[in-house]
Each structure stands twice: as structure tokens, then as C-alpha cells.
Protein backbone atom coordinates (compact mmCIF):
# COMPACT_ATOMS: atom_id res chain seq x y z
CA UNK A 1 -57.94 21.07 21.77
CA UNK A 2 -54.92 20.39 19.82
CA UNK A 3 -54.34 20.23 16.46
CA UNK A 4 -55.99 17.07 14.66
CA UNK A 5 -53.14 14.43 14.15
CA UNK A 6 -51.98 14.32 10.16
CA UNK A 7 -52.26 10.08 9.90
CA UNK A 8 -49.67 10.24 6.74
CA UNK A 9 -47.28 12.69 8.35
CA UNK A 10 -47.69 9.88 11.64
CA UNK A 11 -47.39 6.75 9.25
CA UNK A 12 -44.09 8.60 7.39
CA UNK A 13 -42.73 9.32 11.13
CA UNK A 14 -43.56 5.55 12.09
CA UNK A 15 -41.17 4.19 9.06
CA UNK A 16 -38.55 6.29 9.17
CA UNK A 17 -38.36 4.84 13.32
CA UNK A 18 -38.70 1.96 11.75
CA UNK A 19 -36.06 2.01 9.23
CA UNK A 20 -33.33 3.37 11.62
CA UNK A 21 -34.13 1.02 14.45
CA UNK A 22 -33.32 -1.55 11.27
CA UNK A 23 -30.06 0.46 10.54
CA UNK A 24 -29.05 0.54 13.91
CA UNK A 25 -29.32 -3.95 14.32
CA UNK A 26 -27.15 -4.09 10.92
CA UNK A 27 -24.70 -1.67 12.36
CA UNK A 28 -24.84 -4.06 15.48
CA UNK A 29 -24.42 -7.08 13.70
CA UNK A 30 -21.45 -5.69 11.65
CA UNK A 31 -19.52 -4.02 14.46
CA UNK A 32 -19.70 -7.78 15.89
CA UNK A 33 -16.68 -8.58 13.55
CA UNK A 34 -14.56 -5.70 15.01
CA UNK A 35 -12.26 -6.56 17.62
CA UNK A 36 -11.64 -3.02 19.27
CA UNK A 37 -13.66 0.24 18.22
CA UNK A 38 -12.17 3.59 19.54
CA UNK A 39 -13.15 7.56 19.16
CA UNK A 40 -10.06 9.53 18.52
CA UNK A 41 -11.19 12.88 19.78
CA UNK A 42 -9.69 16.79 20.67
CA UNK A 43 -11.81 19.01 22.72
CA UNK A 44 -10.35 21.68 20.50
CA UNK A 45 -9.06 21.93 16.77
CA UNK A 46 -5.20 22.52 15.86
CA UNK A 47 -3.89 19.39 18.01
CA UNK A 48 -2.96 17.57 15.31
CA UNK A 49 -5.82 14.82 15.98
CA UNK A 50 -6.07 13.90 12.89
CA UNK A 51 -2.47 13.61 12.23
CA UNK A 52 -2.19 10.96 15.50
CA UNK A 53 -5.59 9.16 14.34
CA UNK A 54 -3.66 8.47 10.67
CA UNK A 55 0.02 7.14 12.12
CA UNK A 56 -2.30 5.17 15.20
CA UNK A 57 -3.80 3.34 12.61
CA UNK A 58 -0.41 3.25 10.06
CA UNK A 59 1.22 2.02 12.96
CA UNK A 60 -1.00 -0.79 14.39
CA UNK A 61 -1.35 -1.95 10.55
CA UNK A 62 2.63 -2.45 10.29
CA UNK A 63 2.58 -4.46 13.07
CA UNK A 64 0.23 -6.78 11.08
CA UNK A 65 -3.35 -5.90 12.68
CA UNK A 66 -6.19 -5.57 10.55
CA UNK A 67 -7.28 -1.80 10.44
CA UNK A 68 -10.24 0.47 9.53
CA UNK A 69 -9.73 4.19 9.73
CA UNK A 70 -13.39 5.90 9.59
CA UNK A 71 -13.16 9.44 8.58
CA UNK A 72 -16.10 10.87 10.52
CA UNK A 73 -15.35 14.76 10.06
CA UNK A 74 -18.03 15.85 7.71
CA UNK A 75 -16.93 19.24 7.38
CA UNK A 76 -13.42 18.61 7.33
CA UNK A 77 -12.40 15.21 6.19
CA UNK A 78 -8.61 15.32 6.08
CA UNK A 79 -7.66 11.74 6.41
CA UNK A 80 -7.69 10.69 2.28
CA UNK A 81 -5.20 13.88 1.94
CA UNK A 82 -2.71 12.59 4.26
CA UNK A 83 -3.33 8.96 3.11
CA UNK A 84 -2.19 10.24 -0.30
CA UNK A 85 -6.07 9.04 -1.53
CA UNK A 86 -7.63 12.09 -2.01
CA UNK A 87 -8.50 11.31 -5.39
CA UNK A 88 -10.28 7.92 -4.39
CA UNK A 89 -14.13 7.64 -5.32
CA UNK A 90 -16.72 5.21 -3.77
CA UNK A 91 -16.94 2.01 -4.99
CA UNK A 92 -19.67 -0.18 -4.98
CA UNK A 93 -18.92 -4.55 -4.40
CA UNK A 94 -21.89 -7.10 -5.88
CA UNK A 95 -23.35 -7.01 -2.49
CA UNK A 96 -23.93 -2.94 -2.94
CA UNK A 97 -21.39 -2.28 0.17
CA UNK A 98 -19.04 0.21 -0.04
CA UNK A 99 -15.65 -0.85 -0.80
CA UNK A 100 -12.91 1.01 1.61
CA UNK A 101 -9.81 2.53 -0.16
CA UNK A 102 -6.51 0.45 0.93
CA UNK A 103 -3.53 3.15 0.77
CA UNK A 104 -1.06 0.28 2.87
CA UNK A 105 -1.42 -3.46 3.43
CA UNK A 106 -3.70 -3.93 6.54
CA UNK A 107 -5.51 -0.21 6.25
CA UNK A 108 -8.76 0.04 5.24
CA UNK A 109 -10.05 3.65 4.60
CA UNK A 110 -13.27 5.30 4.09
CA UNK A 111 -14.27 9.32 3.94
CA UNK A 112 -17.21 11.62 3.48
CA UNK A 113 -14.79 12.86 1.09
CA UNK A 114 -14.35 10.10 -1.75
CA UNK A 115 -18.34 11.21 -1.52
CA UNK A 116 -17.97 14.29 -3.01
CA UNK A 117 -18.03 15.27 -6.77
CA UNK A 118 -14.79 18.25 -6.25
CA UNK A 119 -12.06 18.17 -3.47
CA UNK A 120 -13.16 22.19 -2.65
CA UNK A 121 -16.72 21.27 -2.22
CA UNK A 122 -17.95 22.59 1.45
CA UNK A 123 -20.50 20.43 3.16
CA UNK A 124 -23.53 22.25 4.87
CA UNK A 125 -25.67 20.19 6.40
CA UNK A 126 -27.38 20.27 10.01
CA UNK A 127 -26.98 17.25 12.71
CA UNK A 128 -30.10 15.09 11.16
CA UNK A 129 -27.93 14.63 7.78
CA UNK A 130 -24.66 14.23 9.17
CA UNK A 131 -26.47 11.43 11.48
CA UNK A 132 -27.35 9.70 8.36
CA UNK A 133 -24.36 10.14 6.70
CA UNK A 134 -22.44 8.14 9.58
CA UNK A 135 -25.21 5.61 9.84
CA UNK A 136 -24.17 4.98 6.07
CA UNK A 137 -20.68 4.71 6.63
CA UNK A 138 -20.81 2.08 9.29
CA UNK A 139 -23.55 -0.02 7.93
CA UNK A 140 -22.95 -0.02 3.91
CA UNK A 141 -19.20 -0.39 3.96
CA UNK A 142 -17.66 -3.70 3.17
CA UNK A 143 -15.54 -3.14 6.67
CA UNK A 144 -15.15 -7.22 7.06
CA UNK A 145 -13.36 -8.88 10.45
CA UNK A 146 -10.81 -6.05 11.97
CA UNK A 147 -9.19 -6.26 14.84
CA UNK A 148 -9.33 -2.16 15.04
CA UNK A 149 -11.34 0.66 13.80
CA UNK A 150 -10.39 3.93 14.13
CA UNK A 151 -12.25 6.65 14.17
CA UNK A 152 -11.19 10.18 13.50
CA UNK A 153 -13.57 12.77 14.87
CA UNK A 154 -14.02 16.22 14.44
CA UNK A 155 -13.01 18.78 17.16
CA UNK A 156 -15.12 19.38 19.96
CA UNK A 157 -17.92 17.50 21.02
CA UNK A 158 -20.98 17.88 18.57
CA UNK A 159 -23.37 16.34 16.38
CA UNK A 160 -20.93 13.58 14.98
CA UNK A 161 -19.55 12.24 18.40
CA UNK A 162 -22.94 12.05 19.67
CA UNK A 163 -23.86 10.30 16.46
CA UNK A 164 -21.15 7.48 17.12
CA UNK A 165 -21.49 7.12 20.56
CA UNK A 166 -25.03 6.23 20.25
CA UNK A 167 -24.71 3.84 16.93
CA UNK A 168 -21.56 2.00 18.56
CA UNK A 169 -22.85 1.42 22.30
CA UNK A 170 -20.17 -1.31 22.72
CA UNK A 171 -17.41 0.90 21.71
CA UNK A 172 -14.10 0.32 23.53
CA UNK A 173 -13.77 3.83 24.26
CA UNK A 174 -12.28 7.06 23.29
CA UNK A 175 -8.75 8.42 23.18
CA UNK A 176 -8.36 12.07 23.40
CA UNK A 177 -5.30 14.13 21.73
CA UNK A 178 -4.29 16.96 23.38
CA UNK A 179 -1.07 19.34 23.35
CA UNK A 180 1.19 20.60 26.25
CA UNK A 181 -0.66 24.31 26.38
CA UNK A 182 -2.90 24.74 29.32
CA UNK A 183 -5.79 26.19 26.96
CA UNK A 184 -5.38 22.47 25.13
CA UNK A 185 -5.65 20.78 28.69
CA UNK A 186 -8.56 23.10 29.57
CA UNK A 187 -10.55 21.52 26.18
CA UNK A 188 -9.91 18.44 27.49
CA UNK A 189 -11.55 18.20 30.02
CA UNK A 190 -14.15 19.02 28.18
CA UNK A 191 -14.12 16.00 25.71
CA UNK A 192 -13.61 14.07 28.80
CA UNK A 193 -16.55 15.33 30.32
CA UNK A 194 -18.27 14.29 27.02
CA UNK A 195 -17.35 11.05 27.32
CA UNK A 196 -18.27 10.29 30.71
CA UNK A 197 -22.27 11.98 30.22
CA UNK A 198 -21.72 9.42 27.62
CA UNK A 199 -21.18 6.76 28.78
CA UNK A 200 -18.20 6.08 27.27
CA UNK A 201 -14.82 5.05 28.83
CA UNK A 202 -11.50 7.31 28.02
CA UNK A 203 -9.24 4.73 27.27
CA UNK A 204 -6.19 6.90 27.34
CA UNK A 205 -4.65 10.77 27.04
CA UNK A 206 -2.08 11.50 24.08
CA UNK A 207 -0.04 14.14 24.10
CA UNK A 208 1.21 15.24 20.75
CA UNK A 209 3.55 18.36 19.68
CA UNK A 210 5.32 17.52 22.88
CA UNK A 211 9.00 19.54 22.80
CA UNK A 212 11.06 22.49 23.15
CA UNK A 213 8.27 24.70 21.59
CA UNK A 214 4.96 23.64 23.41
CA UNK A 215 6.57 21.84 26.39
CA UNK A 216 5.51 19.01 27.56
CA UNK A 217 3.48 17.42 30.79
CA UNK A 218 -0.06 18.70 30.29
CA UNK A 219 -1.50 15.70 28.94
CA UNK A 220 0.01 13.16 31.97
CA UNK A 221 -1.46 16.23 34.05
CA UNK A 222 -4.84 15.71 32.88
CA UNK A 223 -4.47 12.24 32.73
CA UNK A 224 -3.61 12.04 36.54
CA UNK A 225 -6.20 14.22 37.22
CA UNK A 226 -8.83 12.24 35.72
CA UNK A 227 -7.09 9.15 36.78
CA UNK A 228 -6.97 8.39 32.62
CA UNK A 229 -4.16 6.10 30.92
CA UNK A 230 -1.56 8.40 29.79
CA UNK A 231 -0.33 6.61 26.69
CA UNK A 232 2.72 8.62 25.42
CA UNK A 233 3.59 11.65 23.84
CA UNK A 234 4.60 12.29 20.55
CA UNK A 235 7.26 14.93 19.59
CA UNK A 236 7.46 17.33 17.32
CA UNK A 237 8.93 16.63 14.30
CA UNK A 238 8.79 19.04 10.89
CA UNK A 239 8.41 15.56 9.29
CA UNK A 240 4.98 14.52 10.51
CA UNK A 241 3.66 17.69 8.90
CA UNK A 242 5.52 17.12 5.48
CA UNK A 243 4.34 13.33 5.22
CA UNK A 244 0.40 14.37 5.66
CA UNK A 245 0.76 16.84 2.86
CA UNK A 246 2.71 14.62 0.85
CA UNK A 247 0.20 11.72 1.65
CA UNK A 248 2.44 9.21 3.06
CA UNK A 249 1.78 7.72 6.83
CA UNK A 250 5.04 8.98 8.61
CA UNK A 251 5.50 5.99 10.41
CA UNK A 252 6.12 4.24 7.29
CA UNK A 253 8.28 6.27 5.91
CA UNK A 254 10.62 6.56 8.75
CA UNK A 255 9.71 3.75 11.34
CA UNK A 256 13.44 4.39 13.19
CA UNK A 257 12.55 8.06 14.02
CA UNK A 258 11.99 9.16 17.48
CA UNK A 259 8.52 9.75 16.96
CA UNK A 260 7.65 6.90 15.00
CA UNK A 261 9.06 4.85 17.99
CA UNK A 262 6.63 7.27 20.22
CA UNK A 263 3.84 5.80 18.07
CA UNK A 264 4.29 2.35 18.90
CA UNK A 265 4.88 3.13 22.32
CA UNK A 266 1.49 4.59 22.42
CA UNK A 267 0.30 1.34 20.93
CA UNK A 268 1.61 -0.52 22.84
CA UNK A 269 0.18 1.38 26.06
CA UNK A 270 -2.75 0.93 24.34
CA UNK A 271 -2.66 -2.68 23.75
CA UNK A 272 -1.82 -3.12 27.46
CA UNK A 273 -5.07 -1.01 28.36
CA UNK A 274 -7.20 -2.85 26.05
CA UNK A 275 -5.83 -6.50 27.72
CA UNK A 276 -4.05 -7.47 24.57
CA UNK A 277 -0.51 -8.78 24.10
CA UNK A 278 1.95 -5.90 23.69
């Protein structure tokens, strides 16, 4: 015979189902103001995802779209940094929702990081608490009527992409940042893979570092492979990397460089794959 059953251990079980099936509805009936949701995702770090996740977003809000940028790296939540909001705190509205950060007109921001009580602070926690933490994100934060939110994962395929995937089911998709290397090509495949046991459709490839250094071609390989939009690639430029440490969007602060024009190219690939106006 088994062990007897433990009725309040079964009763706590029962509510805590209870509560997250109730999360889950809210999350539903929130996401219902959000035109177009999208995963940014690498299957491997060093790609610069988060760097194309920030000017994406940057660059669909200067073309007047309403934008939420979701920092959903627990362990690593570099998007305030290169936002220039790293000092931004959580703030609570009346209606105890979260109020997002707003670094440019159009942008709405929220982190892990705003969360925590020191910028240095590590965060160790296993997949159950990092599932709660993004349940918390998308249902307690004032996101209002956008017609994107982006995403930013962290690399690979773990705990938190599983944890979106499942609380956004109607999710436009996921677009996946890779570089020109083979070994960046190789991951992925791997993130497209995820995507696909997922359920989830890859909405298009971007290829970013593309140049003398890296090359260029592996991401509109894997794209044709996979028979995957292959929405651009962005170039290197030493200026991307000085703008994320300085906290400025690049694309704002030079909109007639070749890679800022590379980013609205890529938008506008995208718009074309999501059936919107270009």
C-alpha cells in the first residue's frame, strides 16, 4: 500500500493549481490588448541578442508603434543597462500594477532587474521561481494596448522560454539572432528545433555582427534551410557596442548609419511577415 495521502499537503497543492490556472486567464485577458507578441531568442550566448532585441524595439518605437520590451533573462537582465535605466525601481499605479520604465517616447520597459535591491546582486533560483517571476511580469504590469512586445530571452532554450511559450500560447512567434560562424548556425538550429516541439512559429532569422570579421551568409543559410524568413543582417559597427554601455538605443542616436538603416530593414521584413503595412 502506498503512503496515506496528507489532505492539507493535497488541499495546499489544489490552490496553488488553482491560483495559477487564475494567473494564467489574467495573463490571457491582458495579452488580448497586444497586437504582435514575439520571443527574441539565440541558441547560444555572445550574439549580441540582446543588443538586436533593444534597437528592434528602439526602432519600431521611432516609427511611432507602441512598444513593450520584457526583459525575461533572470540571471542576466541587460536590457535597463543599455536603456540607460539601470537605476529604475518598480513602481506601483493605484490599481497595484507595475508601472514600466519609459527610457523613449513609445517604449515601455520592464526588468527582473529594477527588482533587485543592488545592481551586482546574482539571482539563484531554480525553474519553479523563475516561472513565477515571469508569470508576475506579464500579469501585474500596467503593459496597456501595444501594438508590440518584445521579449528578450536568455540564451539557449531553458526554463524561461518554456515559461513564455506556455503563458503566451497565441504568441506571434519567435525571431532567432544568430552570427555568421558556423558554431552560431549550429545553435540555431537548436532554438529552432525548440520552437517547433513548441509549437511555436519562427517568424524570421537575423543575422547580426555580419562583416569583414565574422563574414556573413550563415543566417540566410539557415534560414533557407529551414525554409525561415531571413529578415536582414546587421553589421558590425564599434558604435552599437558603445551606445549599450552608454545606455542610449543606437538607432536613435544615429538613425542615418548603415546599421541603423539595417534595423528598419529588418522591421520592415518583419512587418511584411507579420501582414502589416511596411
Amino acid at each position: 500500500m502506498g503512503a496515506p495521502v496528507d489532505m492539507n499537503q493535497a488541499k495546499a497543492m489544489a490552490e496553488r493549481i488553482r491560483q495559477s490556472k487564475e494567473t494564467e486567464k489574467r495573463i490571457a485577458e491582458k495579452m488580448k490588448g497586444i497586437k504582435h507578441k514575439l520571443m527574441v531568442l539565440s541558441g547560444k550566448g555572445g550574439v549580441g541578442k540582446t543588443t538586436v532585441a533593444v534597437n528592434l524595439a528602439a526602432t519600431l518605437a521611432l516609427k511611432g508603434f507602441k512598444v513593450g520590451l520584457l526583459d525575461a533573462d533572470i540571471h542576466g537582465p541587460n536590457v535597463p543597462k543599455m536603456l540607460g535605466v539601470q537605476d529604475a525601481k518598480l513602481v506601483v499605479n493605484e490599481q497595484q500594477q507595475i508601472v514600466p520604465v519609459e527610457p523613449i517616447p513609445n517604449l515601455k520597459v520592464i526588468s527582473i532587474q529594477m527588482a533587485l535591491p543592488q545592481d551586482d546582486l546574482p539571482v539563484i533560483w531554480r525553474g519553479p521561481l523563475k516561472h513565477k517571476a515571469i508569470q508576475q511580469l506579464l500579469d501585474e504590469v500596467a503593459w496597456g494596448d501595444l501594438d508590440y512586445l518584445i521579449i528578450d530571452m536568455p540564451p539557449g532554450t531553458g526554463d524561461e522560454s518554456l515559461s513564455v511559450t506556455q503563458l503566451i500560447p497565441d504568441m506571434d512567434g519567435v525571431l532567432i539572432v544568430v552570427t555568421p560562424q558556423e558554431v552560431a548556425v549550429l545553435d540555431a538550429t537548436k532554438a529552432i528545433n525548440f520552437a517547433k516541439q513548441t509549437n511555436k512559429k519562427v517568424v524570421g532569422i537575423i543575422e547580426n555582427m555580419t562583416g569583414e570579421i565574422f563574414g556573413e551568409g550563415g543566417g540566410k543559410k539557415v534560414a533557407e534551410k529551414y525554409n525561415i524568413p531571413f529578415l536582414g543582417g546587421i553589421p558590425m559597427d564599434g558604435k552599437i557596442v558603445k551606445c549599450g554601455d552608454t545606455g542610449t538605443p543606437f538607432v536613435l542616436e544615429y538613425r542615418d548609419s548603415e546599421a541603423a538603416k539595417a534595423f528598419e530593414k529588418v522591421v520592415s521584413n518583419l512587418q511584411k511577415v507579420l501582414g502589416e503595412e511596411s
